[in-house]
PDB file of N, CA and C in Angstrom:
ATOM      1  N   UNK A   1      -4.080 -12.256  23.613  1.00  0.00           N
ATOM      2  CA  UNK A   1      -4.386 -12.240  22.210  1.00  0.00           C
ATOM      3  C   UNK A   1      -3.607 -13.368  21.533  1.00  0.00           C
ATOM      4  N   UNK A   2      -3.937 -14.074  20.924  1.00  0.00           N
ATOM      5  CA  UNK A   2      -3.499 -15.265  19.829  1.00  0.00           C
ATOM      6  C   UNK A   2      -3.497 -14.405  18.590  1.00  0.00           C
ATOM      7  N   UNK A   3      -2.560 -14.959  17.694  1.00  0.00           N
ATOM      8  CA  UNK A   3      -2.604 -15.158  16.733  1.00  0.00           C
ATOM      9  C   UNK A   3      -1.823 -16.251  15.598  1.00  0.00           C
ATOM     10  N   UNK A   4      -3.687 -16.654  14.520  1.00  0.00           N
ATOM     11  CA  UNK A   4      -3.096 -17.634  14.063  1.00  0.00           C
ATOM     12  C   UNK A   4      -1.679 -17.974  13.263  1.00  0.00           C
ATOM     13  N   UNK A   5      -1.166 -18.997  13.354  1.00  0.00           N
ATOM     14  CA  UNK A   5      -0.087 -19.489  12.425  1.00  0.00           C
ATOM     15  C   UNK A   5      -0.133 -19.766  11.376  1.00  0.00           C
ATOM     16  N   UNK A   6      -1.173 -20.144  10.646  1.00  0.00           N
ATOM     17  CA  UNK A   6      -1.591 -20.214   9.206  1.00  0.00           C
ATOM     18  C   UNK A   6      -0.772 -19.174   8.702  1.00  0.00           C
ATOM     19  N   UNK A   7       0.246 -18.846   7.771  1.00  0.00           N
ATOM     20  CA  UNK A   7       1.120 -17.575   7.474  1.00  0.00           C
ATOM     21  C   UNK A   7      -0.234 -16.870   6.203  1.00  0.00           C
ATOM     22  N   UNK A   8      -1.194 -17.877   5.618  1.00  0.00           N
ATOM     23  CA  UNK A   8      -1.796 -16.827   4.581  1.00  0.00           C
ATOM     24  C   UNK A   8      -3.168 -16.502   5.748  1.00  0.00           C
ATOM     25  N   UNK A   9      -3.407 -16.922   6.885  1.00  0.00           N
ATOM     26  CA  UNK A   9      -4.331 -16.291   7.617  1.00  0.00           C
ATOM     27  C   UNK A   9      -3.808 -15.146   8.393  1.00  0.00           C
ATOM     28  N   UNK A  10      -2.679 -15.603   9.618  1.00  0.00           N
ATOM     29  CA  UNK A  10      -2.834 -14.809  10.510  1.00  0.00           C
ATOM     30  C   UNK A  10      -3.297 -14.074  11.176  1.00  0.00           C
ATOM     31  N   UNK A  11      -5.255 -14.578  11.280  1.00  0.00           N
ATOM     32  CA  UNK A  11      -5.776 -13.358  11.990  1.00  0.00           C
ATOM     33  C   UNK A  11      -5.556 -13.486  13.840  1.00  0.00           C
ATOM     34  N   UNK A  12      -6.373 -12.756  14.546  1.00  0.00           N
ATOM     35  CA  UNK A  12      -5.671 -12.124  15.959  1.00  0.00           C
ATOM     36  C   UNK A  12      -7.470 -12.490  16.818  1.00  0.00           C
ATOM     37  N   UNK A  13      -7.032 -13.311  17.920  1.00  0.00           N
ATOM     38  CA  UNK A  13      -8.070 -13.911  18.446  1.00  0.00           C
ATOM     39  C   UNK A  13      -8.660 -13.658  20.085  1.00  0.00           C
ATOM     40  N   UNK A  14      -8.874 -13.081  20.416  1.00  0.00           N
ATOM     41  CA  UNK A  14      -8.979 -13.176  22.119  1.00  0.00           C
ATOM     42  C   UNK A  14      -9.443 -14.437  22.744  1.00  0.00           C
ATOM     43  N   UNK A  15      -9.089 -15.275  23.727  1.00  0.00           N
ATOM     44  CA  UNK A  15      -9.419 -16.157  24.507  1.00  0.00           C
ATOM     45  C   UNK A  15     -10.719 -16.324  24.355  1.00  0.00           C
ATOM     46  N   UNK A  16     -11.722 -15.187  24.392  1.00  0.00           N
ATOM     47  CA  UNK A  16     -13.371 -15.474  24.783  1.00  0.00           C
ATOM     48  C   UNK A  16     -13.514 -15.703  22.892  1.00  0.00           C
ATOM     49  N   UNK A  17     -12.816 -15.759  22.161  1.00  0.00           N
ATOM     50  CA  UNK A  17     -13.231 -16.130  20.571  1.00  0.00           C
ATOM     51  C   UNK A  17     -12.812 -17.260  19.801  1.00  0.00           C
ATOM     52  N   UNK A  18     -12.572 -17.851  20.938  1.00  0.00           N
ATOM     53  CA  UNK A  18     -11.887 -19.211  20.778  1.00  0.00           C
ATOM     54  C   UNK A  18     -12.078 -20.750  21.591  1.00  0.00           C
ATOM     55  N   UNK A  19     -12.414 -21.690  21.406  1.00  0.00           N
ATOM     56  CA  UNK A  19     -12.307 -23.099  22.047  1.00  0.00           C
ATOM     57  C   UNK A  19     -11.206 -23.860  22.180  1.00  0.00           C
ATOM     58  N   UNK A  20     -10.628 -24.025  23.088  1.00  0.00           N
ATOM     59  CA  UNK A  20      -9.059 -24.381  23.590  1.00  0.00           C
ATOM     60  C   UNK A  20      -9.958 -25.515  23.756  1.00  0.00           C
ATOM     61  N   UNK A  21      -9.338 -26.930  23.079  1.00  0.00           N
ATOM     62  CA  UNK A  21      -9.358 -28.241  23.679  1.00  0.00           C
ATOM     63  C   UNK A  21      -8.381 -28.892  23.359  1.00  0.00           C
ATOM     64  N   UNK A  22      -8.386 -30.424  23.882  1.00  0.00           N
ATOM     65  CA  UNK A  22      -6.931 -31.504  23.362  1.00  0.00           C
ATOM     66  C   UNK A  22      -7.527 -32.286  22.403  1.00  0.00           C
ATOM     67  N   UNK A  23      -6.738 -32.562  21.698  1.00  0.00           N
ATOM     68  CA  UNK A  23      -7.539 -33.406  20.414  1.00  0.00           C
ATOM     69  C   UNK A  23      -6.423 -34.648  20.354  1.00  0.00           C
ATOM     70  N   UNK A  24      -5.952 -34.840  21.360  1.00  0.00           N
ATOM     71  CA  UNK A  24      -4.692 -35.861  21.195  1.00  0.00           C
ATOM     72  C   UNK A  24      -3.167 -35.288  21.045  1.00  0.00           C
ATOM     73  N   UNK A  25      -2.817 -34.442  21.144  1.00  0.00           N
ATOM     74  CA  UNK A  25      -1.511 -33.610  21.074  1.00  0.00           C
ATOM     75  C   UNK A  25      -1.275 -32.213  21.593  1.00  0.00           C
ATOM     76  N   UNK A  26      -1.773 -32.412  22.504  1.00  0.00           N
ATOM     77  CA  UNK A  26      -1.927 -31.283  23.670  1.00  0.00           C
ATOM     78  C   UNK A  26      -2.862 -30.458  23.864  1.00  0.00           C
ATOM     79  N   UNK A  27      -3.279 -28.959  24.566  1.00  0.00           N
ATOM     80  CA  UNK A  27      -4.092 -28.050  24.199  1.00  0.00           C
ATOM     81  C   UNK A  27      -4.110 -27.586  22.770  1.00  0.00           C
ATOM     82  N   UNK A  28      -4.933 -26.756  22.087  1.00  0.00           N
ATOM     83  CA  UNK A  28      -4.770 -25.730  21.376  1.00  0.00           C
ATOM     84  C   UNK A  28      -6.104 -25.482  21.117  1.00  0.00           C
ATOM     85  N   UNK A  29      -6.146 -24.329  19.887  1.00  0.00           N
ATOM     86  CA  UNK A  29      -7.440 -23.865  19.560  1.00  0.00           C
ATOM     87  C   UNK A  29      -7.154 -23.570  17.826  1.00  0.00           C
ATOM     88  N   UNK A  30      -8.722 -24.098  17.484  1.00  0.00           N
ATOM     89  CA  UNK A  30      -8.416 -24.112  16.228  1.00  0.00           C
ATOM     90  C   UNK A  30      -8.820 -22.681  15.349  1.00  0.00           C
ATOM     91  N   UNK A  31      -8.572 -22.350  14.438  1.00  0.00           N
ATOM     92  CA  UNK A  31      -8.639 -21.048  13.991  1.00  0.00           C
ATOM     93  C   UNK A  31     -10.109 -20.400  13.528  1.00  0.00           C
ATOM     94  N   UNK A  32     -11.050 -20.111  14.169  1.00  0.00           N
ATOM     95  CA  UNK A  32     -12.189 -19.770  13.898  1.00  0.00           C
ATOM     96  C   UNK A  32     -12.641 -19.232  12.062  1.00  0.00           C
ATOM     97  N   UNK A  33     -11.260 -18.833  11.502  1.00  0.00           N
ATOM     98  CA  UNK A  33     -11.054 -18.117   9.763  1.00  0.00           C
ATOM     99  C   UNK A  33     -10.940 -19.482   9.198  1.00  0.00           C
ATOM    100  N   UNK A  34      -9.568 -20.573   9.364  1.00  0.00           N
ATOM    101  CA  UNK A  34      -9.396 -21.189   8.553  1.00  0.00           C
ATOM    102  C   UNK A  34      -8.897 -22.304   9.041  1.00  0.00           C
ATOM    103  N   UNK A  35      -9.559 -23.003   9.994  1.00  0.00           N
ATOM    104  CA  UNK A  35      -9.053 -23.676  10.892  1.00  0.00           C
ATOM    105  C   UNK A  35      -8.116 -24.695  11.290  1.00  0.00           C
ATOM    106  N   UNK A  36      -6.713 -23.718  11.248  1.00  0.00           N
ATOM    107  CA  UNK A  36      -5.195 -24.317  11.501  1.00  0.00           C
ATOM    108  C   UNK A  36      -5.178 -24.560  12.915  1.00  0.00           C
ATOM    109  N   UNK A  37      -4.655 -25.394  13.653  1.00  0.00           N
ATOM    110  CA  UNK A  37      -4.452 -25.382  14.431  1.00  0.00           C
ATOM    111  C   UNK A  37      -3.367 -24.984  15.023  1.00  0.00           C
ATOM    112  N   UNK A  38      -3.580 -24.057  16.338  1.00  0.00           N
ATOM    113  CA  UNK A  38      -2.493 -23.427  16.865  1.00  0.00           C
ATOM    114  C   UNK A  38      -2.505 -24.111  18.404  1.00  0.00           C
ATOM    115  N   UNK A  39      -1.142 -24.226  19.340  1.00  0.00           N
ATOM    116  CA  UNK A  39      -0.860 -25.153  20.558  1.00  0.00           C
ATOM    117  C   UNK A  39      -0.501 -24.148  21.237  1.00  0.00           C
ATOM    118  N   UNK A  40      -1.000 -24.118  22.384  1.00  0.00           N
ATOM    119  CA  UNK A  40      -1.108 -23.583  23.692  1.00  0.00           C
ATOM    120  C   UNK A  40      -0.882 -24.107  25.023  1.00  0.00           C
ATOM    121  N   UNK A  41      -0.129 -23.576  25.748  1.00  0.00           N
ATOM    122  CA  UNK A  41      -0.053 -23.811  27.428  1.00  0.00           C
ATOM    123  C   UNK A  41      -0.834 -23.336  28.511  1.00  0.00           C
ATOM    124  N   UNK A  42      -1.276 -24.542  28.910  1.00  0.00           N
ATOM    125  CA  UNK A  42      -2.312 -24.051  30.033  1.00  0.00           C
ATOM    126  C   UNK A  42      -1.523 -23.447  31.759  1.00  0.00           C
ATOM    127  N   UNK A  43      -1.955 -22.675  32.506  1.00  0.00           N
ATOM    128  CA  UNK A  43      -1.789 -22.411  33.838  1.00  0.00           C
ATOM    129  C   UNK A  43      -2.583 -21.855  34.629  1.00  0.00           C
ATOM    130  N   UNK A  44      -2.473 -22.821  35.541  1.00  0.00           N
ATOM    131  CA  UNK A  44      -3.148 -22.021  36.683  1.00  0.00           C
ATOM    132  C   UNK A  44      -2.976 -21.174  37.878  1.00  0.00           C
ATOM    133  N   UNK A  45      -3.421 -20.311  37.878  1.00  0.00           N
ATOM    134  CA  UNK A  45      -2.865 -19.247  38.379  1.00  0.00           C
ATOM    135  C   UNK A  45      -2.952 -19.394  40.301  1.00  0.00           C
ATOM    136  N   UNK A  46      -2.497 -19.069  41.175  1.00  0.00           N
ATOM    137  CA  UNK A  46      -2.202 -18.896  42.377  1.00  0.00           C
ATOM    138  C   UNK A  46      -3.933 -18.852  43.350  1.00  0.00           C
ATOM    139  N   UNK A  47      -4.370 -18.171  42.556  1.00  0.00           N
ATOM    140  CA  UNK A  47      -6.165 -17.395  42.641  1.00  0.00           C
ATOM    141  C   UNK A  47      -7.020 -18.267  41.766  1.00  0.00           C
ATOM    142  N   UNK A  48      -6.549 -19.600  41.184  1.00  0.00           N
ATOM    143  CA  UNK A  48      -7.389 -20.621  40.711  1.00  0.00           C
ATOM    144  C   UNK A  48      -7.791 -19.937  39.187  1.00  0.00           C
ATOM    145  N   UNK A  49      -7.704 -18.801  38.707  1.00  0.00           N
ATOM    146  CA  UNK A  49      -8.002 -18.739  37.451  1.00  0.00           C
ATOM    147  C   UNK A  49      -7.036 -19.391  36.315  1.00  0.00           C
ATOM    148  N   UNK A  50      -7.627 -19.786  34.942  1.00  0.00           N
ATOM    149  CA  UNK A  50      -6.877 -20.600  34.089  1.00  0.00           C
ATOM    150  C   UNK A  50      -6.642 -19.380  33.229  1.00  0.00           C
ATOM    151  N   UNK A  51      -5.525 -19.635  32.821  1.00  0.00           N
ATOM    152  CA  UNK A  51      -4.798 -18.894  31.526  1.00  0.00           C
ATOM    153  C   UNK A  51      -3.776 -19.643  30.643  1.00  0.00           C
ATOM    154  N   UNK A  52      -4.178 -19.386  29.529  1.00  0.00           N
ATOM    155  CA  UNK A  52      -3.302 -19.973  27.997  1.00  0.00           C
ATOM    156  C   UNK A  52      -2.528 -19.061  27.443  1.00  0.00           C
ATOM    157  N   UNK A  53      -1.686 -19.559  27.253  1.00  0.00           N
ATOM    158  CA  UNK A  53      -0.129 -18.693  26.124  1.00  0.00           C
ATOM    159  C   UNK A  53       0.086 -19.901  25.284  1.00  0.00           C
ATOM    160  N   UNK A  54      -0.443 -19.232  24.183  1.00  0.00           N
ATOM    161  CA  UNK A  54       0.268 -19.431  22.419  1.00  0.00           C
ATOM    162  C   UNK A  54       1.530 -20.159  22.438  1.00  0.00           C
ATOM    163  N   UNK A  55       1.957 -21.042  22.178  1.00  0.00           N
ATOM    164  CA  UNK A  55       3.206 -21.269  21.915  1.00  0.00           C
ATOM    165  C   UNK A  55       3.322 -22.011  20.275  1.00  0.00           C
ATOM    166  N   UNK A  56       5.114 -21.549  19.878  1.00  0.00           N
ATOM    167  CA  UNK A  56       4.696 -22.500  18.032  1.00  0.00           C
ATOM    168  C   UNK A  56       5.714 -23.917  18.342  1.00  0.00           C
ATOM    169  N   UNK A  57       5.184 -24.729  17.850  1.00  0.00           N
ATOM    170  CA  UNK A  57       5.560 -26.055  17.826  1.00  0.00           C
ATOM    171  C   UNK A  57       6.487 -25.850  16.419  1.00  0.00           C
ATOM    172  N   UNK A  58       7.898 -26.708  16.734  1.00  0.00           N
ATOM    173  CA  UNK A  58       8.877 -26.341  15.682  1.00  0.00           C
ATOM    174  C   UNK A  58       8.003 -27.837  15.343  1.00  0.00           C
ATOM    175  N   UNK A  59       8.395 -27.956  13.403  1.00  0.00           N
ATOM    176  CA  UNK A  59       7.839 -29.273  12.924  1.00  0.00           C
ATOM    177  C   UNK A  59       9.228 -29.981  12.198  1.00  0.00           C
TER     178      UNK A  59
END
């Protein structure tokens, strides 16, 4: 589950409700409500599946 960083959005996102791409500054996905962008880490798992974790970029 994600959720956005926008502090007046914050809504709560599942992976399948979202488009993770790089736009020049790493992964992330942009906020389907209000579209902030939030940065994410990609991995791949042992069994070849991909998985993302949320992370907040200090500014």
């Amino acid at each position: 589950m994600f959720t956005c960083i926008n502090q007046s959005c914050g809504a709560r996102w599942k992976l399948e409700e979202v488009t993770v791409q790089n736009e020049g500054q790493g992964e992330l996905f942009r906020c389907p409500l209000c579209g902030a962008r939030n940065h994410v880490i990609r991995s791949v798992k042992p069994d070849g599946r991909v998985t993302y974790k949320q992370v907040r970029v200090s500014r």
